[in-house]
N, C-alpha and C. Protein backbone atom coordinates (compact mmCIF):
# COMPACT_ATOMS: atom_id res chain seq x y z
N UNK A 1 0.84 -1.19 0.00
CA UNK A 1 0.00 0.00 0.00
C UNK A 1 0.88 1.25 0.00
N UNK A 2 0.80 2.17 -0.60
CA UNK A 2 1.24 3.49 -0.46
C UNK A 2 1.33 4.04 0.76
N UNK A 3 2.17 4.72 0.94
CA UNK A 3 1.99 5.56 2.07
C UNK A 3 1.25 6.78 2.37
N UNK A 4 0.69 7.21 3.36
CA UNK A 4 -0.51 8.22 3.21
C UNK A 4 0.22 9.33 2.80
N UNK A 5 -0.48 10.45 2.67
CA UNK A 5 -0.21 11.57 2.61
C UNK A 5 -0.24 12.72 3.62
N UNK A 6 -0.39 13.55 4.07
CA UNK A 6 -1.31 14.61 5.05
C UNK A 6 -1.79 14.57 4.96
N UNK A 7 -2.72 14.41 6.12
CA UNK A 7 -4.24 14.96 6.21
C UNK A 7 -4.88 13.72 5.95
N UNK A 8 -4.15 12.32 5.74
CA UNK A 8 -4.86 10.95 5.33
C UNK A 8 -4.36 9.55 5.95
N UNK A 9 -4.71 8.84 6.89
CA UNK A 9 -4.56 7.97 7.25
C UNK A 9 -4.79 6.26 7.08
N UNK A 10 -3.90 5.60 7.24
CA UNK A 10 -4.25 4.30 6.74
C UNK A 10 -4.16 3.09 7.58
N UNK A 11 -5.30 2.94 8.45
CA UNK A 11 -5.12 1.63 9.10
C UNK A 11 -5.67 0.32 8.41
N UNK A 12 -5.06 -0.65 8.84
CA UNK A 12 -4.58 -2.01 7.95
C UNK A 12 -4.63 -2.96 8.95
N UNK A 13 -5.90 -4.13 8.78
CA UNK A 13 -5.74 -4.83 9.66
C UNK A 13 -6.71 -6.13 8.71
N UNK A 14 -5.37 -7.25 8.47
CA UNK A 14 -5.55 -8.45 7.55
C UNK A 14 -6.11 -8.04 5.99
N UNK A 15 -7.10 -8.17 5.81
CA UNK A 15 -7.53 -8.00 4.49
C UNK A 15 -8.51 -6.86 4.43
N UNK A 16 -8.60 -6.09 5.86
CA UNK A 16 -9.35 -4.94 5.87
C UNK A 16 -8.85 -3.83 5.64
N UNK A 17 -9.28 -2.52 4.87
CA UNK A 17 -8.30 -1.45 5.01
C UNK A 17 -9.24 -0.22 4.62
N UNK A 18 -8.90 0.63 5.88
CA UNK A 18 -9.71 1.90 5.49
C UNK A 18 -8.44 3.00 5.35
N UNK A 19 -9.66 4.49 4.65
CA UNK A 19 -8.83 5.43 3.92
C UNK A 19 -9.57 6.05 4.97
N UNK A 20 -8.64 7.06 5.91
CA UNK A 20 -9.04 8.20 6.51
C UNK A 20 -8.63 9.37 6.45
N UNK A 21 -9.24 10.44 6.34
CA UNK A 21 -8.72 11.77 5.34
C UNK A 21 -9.54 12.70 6.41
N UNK A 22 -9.05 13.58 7.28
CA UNK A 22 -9.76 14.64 8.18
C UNK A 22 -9.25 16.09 7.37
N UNK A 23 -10.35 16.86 7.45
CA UNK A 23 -10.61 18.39 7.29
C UNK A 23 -11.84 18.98 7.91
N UNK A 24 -11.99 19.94 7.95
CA UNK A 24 -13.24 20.70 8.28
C UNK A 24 -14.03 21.19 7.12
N UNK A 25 -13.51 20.94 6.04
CA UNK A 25 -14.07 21.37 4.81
C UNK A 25 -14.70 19.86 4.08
N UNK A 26 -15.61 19.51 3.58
CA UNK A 26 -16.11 18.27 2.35
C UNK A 26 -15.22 18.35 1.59
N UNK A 27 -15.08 19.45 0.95
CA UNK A 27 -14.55 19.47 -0.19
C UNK A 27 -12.92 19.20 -0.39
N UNK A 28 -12.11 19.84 0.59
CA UNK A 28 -10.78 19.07 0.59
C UNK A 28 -10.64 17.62 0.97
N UNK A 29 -11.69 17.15 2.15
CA UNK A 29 -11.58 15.59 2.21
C UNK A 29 -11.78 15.10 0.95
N UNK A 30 -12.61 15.16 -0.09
CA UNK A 30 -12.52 14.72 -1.15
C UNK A 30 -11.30 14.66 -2.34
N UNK A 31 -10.44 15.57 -1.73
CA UNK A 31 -9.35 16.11 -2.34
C UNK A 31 -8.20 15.16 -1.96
N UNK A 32 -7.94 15.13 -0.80
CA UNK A 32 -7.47 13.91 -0.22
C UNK A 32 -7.62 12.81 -0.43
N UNK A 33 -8.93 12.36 -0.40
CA UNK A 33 -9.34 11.00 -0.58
C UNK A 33 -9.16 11.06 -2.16
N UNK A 34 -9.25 11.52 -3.16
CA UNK A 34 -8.61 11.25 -4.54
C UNK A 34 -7.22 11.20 -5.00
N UNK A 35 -6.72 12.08 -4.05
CA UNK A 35 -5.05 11.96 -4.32
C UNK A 35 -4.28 11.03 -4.37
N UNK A 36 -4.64 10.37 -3.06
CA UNK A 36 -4.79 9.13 -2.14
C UNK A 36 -5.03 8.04 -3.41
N UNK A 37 -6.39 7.82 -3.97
CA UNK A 37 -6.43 6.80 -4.99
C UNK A 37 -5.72 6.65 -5.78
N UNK A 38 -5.40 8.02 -6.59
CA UNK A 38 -4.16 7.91 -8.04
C UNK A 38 -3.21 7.16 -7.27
N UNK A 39 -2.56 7.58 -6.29
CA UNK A 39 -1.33 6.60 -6.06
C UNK A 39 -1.36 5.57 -5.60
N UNK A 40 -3.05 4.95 -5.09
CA UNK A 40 -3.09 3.78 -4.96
C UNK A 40 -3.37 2.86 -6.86
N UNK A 41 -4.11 3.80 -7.35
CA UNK A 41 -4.38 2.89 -8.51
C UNK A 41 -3.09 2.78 -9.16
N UNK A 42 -2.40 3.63 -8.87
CA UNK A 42 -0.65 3.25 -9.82
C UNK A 42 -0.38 2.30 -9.17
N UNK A 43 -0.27 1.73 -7.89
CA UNK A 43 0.41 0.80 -7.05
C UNK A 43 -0.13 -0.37 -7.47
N UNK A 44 -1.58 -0.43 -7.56
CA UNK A 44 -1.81 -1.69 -7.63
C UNK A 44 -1.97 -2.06 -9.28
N UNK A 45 -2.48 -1.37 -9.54
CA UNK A 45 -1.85 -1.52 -11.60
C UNK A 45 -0.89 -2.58 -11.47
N UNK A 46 0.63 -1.89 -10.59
CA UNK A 46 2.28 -1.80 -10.74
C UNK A 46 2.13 -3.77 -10.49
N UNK A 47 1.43 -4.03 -9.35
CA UNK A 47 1.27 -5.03 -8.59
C UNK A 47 0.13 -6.32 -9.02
N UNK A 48 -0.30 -5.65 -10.11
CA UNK A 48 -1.52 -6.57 -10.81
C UNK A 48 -2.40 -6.99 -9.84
N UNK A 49 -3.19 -6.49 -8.54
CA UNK A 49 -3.84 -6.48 -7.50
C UNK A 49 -5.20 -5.82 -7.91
N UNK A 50 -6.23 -6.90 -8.10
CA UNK A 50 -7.43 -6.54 -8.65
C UNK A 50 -8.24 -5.99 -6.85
N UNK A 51 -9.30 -5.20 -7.04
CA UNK A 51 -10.00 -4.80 -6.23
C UNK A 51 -11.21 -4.25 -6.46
N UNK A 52 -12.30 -4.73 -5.49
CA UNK A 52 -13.55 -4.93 -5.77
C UNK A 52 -14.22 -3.79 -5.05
N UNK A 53 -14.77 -2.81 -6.31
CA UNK A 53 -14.89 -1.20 -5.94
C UNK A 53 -16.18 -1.38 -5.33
N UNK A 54 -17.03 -2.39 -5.40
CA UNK A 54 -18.41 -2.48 -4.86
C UNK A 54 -18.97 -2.91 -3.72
N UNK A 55 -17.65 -3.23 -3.31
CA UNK A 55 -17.93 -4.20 -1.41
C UNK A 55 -16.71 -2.09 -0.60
N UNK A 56 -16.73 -1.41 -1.42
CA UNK A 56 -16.07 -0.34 -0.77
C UNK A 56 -16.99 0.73 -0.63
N UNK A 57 -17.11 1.27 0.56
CA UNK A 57 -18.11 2.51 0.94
C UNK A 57 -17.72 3.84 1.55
N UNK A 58 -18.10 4.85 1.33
CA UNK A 58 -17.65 6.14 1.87
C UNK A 58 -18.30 6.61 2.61
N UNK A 59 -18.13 7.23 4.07
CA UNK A 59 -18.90 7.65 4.99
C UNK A 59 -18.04 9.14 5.68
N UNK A 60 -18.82 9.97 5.81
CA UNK A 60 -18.48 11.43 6.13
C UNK A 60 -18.92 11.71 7.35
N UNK A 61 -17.99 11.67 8.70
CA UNK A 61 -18.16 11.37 9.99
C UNK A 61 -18.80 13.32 10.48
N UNK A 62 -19.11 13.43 11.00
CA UNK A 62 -19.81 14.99 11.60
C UNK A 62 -20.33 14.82 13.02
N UNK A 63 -19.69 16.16 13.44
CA UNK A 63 -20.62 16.07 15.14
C UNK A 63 -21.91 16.24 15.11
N UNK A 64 -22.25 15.65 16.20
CA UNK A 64 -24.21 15.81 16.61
C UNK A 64 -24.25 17.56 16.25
N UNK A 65 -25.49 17.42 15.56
CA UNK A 65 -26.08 18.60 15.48
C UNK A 65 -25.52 19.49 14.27
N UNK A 66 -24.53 18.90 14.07
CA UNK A 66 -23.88 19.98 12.37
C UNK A 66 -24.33 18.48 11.54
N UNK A 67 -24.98 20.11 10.30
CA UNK A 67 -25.10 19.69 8.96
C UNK A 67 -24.24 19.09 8.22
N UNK A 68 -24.72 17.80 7.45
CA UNK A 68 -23.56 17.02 6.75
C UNK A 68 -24.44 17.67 5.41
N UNK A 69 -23.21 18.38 4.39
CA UNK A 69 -23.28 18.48 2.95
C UNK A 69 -23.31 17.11 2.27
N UNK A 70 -24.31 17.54 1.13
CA UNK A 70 -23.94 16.27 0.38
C UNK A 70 -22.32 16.68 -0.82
N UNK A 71 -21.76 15.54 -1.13
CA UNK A 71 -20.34 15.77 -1.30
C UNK A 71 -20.40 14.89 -2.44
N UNK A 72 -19.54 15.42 -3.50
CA UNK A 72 -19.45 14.80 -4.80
C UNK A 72 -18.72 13.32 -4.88
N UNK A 73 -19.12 12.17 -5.46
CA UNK A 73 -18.58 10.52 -5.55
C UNK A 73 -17.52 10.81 -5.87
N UNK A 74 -16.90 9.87 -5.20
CA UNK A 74 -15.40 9.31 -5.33
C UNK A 74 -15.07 8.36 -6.16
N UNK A 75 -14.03 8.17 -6.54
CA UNK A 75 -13.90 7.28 -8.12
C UNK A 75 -12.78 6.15 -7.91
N UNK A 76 -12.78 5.17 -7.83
CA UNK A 76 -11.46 4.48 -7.75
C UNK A 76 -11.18 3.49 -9.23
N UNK A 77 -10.97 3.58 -9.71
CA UNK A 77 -10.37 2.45 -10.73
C UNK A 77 -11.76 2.98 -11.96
N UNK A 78 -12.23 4.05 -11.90
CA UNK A 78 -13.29 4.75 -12.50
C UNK A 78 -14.25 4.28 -12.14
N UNK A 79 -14.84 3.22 -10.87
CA UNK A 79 -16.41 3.19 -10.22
C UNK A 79 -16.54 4.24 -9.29
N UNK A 80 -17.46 4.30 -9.34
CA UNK A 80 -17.96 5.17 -8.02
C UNK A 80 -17.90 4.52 -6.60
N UNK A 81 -17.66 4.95 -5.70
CA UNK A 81 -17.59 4.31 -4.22
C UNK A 81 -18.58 5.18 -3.60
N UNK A 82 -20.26 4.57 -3.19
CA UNK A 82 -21.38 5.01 -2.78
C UNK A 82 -21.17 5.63 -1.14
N UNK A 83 -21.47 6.69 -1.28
CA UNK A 83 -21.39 7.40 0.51
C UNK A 83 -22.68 6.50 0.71
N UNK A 84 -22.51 6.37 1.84
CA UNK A 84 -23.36 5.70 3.23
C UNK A 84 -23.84 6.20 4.24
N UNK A 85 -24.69 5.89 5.24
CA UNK A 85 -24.65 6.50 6.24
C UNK A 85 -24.34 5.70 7.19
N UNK A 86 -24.25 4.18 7.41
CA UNK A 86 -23.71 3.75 8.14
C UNK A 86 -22.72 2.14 7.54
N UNK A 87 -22.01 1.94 8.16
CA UNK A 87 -20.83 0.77 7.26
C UNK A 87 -20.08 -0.10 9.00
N UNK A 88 -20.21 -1.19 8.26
CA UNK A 88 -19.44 -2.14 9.30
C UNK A 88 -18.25 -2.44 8.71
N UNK A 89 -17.43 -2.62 10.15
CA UNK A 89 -15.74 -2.23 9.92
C UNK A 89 -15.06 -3.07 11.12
N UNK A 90 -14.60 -4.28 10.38
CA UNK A 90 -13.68 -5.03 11.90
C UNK A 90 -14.87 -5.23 12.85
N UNK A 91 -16.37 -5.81 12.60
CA UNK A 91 -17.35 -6.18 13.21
C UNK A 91 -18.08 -5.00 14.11
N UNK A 92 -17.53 -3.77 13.69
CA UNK A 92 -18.35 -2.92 14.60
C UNK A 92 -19.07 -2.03 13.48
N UNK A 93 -20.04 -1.43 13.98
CA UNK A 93 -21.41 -0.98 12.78
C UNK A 93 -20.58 1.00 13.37
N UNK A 94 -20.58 1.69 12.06
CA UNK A 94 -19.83 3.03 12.32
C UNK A 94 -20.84 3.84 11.47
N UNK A 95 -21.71 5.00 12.47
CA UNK A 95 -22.69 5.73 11.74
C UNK A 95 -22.09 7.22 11.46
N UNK A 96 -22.41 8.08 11.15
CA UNK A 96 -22.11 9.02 10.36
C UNK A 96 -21.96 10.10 11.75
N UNK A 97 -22.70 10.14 12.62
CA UNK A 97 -22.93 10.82 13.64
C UNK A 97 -22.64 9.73 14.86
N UNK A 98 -21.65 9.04 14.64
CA UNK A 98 -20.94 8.10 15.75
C UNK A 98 -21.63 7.93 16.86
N UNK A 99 -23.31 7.48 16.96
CA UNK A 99 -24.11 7.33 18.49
C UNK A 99 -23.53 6.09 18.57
N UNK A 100 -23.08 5.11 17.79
CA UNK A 100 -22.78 3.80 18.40
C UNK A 100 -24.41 2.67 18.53
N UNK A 101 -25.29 3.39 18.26
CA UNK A 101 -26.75 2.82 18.77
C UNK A 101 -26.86 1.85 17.73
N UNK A 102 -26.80 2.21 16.77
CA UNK A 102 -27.11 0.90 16.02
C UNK A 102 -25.86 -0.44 16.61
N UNK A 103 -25.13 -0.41 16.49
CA UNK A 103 -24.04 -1.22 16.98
C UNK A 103 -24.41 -1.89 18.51
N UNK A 104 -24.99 -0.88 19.21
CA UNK A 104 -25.26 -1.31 20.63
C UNK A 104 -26.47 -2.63 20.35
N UNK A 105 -27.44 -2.03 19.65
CA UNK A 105 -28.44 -2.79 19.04
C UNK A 105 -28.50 -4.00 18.61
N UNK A 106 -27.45 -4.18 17.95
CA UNK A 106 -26.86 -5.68 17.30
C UNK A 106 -25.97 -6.50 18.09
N UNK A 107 -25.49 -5.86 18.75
CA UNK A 107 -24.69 -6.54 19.90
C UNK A 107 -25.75 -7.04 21.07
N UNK A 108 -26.72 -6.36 21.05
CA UNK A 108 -28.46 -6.62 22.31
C UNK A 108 -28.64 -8.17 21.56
N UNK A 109 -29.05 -7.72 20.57
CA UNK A 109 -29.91 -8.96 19.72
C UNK A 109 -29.10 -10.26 19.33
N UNK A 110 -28.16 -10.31 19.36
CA UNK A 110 -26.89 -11.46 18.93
C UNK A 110 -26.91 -12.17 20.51
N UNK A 111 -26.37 -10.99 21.64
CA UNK A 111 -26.14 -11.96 22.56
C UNK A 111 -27.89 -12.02 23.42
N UNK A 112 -29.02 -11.86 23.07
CA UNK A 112 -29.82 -12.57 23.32
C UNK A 112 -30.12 -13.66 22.38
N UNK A 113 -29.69 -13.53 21.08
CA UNK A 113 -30.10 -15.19 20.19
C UNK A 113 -29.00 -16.36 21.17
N UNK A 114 -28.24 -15.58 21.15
CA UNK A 114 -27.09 -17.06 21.56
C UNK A 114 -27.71 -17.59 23.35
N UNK A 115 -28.33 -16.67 24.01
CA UNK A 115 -28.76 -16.62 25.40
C UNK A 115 -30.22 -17.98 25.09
N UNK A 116 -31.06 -17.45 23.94
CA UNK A 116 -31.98 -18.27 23.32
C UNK A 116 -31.77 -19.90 23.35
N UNK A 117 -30.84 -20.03 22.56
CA UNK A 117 -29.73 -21.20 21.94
C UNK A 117 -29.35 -22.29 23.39
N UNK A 118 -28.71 -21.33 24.14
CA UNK A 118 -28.13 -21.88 25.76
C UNK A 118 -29.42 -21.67 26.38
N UNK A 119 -30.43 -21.83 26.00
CA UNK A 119 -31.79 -21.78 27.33
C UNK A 119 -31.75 -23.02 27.59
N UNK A 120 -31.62 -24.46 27.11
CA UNK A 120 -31.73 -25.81 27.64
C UNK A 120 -30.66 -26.26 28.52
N UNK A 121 -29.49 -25.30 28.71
CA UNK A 121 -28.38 -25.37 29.86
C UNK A 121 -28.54 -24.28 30.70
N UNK A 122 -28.93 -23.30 30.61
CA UNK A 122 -28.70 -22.05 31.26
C UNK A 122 -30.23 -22.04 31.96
N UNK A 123 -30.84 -22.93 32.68
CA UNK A 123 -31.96 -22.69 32.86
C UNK A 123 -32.02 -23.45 34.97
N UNK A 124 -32.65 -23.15 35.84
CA UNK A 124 -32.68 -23.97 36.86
C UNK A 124 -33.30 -25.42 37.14
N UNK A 125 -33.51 -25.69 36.07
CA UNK A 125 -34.63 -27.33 36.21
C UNK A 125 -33.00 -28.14 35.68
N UNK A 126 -32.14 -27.64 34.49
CA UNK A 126 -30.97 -28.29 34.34
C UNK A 126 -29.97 -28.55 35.26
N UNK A 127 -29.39 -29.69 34.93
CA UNK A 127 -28.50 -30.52 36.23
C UNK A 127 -27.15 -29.55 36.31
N UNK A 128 -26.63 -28.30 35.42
CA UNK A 128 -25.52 -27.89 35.72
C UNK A 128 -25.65 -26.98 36.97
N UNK A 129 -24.14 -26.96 36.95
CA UNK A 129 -23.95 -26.24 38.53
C UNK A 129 -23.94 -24.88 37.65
N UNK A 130 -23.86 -23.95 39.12
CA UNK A 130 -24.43 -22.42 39.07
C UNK A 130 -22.76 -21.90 38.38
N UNK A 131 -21.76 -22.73 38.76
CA UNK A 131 -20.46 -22.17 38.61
C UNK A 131 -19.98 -22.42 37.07
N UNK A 132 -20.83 -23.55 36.64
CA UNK A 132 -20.32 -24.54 35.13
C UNK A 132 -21.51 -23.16 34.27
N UNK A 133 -22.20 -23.24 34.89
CA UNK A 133 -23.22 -22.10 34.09
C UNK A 133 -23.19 -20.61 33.86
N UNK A 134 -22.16 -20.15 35.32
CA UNK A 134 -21.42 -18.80 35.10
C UNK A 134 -20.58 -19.17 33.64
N UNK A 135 -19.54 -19.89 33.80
CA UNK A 135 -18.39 -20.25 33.18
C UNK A 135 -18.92 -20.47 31.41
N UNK A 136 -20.15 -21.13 31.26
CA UNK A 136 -20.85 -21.11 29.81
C UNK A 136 -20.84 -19.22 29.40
N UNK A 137 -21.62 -18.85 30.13
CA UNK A 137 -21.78 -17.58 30.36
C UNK A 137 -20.80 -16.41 29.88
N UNK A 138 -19.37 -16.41 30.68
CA UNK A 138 -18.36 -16.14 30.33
C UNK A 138 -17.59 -16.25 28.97
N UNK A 139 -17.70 -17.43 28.68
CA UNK A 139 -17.16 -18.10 27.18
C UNK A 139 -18.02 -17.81 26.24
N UNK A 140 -19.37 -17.71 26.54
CA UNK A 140 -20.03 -17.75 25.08
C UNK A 140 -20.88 -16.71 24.95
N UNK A 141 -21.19 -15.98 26.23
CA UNK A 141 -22.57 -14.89 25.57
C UNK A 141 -21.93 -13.67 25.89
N UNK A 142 -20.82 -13.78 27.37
CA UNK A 142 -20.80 -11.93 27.34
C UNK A 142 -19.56 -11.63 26.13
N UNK A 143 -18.60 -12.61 25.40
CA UNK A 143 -17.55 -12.09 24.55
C UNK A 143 -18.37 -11.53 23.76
N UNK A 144 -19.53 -11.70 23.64
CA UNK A 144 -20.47 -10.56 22.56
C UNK A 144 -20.49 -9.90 22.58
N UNK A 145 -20.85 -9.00 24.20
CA UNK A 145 -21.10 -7.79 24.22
C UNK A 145 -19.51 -7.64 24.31
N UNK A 146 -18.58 -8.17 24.48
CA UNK A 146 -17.66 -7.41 24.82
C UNK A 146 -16.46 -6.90 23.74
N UNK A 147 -16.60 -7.47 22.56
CA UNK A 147 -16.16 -6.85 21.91
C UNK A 147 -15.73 -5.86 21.60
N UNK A 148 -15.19 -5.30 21.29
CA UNK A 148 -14.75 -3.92 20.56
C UNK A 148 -15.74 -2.77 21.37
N UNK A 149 -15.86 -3.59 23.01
CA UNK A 149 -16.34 -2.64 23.71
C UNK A 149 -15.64 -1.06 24.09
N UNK A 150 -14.24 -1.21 24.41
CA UNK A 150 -13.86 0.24 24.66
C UNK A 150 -13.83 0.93 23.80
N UNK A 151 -14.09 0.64 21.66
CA UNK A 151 -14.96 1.85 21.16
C UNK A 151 -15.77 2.23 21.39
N UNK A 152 -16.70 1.75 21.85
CA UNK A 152 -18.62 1.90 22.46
C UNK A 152 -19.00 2.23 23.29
N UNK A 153 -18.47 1.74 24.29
CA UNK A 153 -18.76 1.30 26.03
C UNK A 153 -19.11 2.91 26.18
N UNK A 154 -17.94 3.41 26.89
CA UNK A 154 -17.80 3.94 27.86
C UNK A 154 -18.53 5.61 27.00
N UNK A 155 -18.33 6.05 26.23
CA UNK A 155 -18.58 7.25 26.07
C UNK A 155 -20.55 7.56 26.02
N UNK A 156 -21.02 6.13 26.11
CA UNK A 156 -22.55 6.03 25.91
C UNK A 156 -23.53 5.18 26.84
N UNK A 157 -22.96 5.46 28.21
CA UNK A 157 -23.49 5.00 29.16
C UNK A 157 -24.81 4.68 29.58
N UNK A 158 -25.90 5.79 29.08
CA UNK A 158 -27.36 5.46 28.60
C UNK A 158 -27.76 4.90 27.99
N UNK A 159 -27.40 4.75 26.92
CA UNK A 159 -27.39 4.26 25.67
C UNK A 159 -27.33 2.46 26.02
N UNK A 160 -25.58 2.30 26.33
CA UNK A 160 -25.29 1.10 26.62
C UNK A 160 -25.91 0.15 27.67
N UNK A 161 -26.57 1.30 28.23
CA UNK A 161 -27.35 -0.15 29.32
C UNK A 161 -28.56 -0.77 28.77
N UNK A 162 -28.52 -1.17 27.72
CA UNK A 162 -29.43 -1.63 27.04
C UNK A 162 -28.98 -3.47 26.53
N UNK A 163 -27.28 -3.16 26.43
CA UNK A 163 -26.54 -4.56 26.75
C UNK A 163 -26.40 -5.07 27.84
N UNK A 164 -26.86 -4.82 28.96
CA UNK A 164 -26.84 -5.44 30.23
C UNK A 164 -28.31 -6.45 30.35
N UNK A 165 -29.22 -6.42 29.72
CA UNK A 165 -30.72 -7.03 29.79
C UNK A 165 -30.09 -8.54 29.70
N UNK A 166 -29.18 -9.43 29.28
CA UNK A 166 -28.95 -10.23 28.92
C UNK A 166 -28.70 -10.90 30.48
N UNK A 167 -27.45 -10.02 31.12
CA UNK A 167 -26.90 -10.71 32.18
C UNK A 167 -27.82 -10.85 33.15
N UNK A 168 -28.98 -10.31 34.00
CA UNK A 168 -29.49 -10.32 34.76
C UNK A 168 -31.08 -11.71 34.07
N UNK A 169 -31.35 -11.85 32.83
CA UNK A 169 -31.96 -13.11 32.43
C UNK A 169 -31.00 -14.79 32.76
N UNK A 170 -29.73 -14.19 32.41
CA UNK A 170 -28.63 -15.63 32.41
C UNK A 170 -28.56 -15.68 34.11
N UNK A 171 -28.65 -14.79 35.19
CA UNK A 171 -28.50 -14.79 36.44
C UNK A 171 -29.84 -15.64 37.19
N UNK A 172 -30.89 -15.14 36.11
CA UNK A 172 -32.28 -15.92 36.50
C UNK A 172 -32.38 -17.03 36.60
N UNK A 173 -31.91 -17.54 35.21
CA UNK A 173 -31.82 -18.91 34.31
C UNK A 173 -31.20 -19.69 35.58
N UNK A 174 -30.04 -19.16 35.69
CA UNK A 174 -28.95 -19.79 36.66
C UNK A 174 -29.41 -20.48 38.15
N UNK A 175 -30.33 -19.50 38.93
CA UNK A 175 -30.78 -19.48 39.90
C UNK A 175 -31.11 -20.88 40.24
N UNK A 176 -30.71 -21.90 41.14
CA UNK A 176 -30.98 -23.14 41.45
C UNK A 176 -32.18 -22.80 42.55
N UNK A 177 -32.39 -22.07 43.21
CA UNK A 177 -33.32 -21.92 44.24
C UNK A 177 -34.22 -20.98 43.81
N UNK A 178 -35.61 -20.82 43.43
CA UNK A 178 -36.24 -19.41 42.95
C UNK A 178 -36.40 -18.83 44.35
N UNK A 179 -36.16 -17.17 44.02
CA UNK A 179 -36.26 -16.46 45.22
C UNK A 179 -35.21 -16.10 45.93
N UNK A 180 -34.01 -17.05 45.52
CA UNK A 180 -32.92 -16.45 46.14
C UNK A 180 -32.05 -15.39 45.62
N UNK A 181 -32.59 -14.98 44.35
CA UNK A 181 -31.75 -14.03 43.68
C UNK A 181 -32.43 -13.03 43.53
N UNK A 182 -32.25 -12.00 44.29
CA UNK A 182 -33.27 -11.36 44.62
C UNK A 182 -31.81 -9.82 44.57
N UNK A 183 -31.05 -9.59 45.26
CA UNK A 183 -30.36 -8.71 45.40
C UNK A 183 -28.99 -8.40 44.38
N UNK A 184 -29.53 -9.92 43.17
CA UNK A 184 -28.25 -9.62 42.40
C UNK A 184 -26.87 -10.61 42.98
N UNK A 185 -27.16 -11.44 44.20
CA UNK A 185 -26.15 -12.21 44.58
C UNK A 185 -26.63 -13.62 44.97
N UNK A 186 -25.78 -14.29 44.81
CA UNK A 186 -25.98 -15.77 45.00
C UNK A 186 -26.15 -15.88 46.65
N UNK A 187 -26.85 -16.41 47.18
CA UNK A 187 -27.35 -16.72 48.80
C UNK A 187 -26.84 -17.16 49.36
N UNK A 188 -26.70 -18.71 48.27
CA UNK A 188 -26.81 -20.29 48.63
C UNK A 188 -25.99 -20.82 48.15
N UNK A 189 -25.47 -20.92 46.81
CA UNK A 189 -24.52 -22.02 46.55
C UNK A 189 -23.55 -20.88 46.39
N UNK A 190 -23.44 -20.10 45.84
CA UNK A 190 -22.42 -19.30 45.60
C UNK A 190 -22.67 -17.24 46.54
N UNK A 191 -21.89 -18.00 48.18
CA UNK A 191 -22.42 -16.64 49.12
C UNK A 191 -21.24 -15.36 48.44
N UNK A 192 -22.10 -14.37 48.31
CA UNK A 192 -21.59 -12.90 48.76
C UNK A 192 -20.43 -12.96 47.26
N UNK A 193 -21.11 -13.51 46.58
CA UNK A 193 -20.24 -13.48 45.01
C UNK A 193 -20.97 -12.26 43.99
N UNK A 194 -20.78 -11.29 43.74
CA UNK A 194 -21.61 -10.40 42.95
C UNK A 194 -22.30 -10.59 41.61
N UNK A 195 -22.82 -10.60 41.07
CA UNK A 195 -23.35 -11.05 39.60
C UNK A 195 -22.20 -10.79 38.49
N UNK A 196 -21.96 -11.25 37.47
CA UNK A 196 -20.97 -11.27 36.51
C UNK A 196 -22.00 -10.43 35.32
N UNK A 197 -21.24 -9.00 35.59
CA UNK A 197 -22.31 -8.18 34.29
C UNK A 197 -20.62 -7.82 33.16
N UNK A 198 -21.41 -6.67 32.50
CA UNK A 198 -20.39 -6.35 31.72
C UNK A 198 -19.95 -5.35 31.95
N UNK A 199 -20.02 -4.95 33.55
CA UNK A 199 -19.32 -3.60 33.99
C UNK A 199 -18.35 -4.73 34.74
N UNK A 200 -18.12 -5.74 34.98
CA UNK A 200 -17.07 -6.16 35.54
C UNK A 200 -16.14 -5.97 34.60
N UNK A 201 -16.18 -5.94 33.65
CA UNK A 201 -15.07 -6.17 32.96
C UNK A 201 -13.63 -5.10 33.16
């Protein structure tokens, strides 16, 4: 890959690769982001490295509350590369106005399908222990939410407690005694142990 230029950045991770180009103006990011192509399309010409202009998307990041211009298409290998308003990147969903909500959203709904899936283990009528059932727990439903949490997490605290609905159902499930989980802590088999959310982390 070429090396960037000013004002344009290039992170690279396996077969993923984005073009990042900051200004305060549309119109020079676009300036950037074309400059940027000529010397990628010479490179890969040079390199006989075909690339597929239609799985590539352009998105124009803006703070809450400022107007996004619409901004003239970008051209790589002479297709157009379609602006977006929102694009997934290294499994995280990236909107134009960075709330993260859609992303929070999909991360809700994934680790309740898989919570779905583990209901015939994760439940109190099943013979596992409360500790084998934390430990399912751990391994398979919260790495969901936890992903590529410190992009997300922390700056959307309202927002994000909307991924916690999961842990306090798997705490239910868990419950060998009904009634004893009442304060968020194990009573009985497991005393004065706190619930395993995704603020432990």
């Amino acid at each position: 890959m070429p090396s960037p230029f000013r004002y344009v950045e290039l992170p690279l991770y396996a077969d993923d690769t984005a073009v990042i180009a900051t200004s305060c103006q549309p119109a020079l990011l676009v300036k950037y982001l074309e400059n940027y192509f000529c010397d990628l399309e010479r490179r890969l010409s040079e390199w006989r490295i075909a690339i597929n202009v239609s799985k590539s998307s352009a998105m124009l990041f803006a703070e809450t509350g400022r107007r996004i211009p619409k901004t003239r298409t970008v051209q790589l290998f002479g297709e157009p590369i379609q602006w977006v308003d929102d694009a997934r990147y290294l499994g995280v969903t990236l909107e134009k106005r960075l709330t993260r909500s859609k992303h929070i959203d999909q991360v809700r709904k994934k680790a309740a399908q898989r919570l779905g899936t583990l209901g015939t283990l994760l439940n109190r009528r099943s013979g596992i222990s409360i500790m084998n059932g934390v430990l399912l727990y751990k391994q398979l439903i919260r790495p969901v939410m936890d992903y590529a949490c410190p992009v997300w997490w922390l700056p959307l605290a309202p927002i994000s407690r909307n991924c916690k609905c999961c842990s306090p159902s798997v705490l239910a499930l868990l419950s060998m005694h009904p009634g004893t989980l009442v304060t968020g802590k194990f009573t009985t088999t497991w005393e004065s142990s706190t619930s395993p959310t995704i603020s432990d982390i």
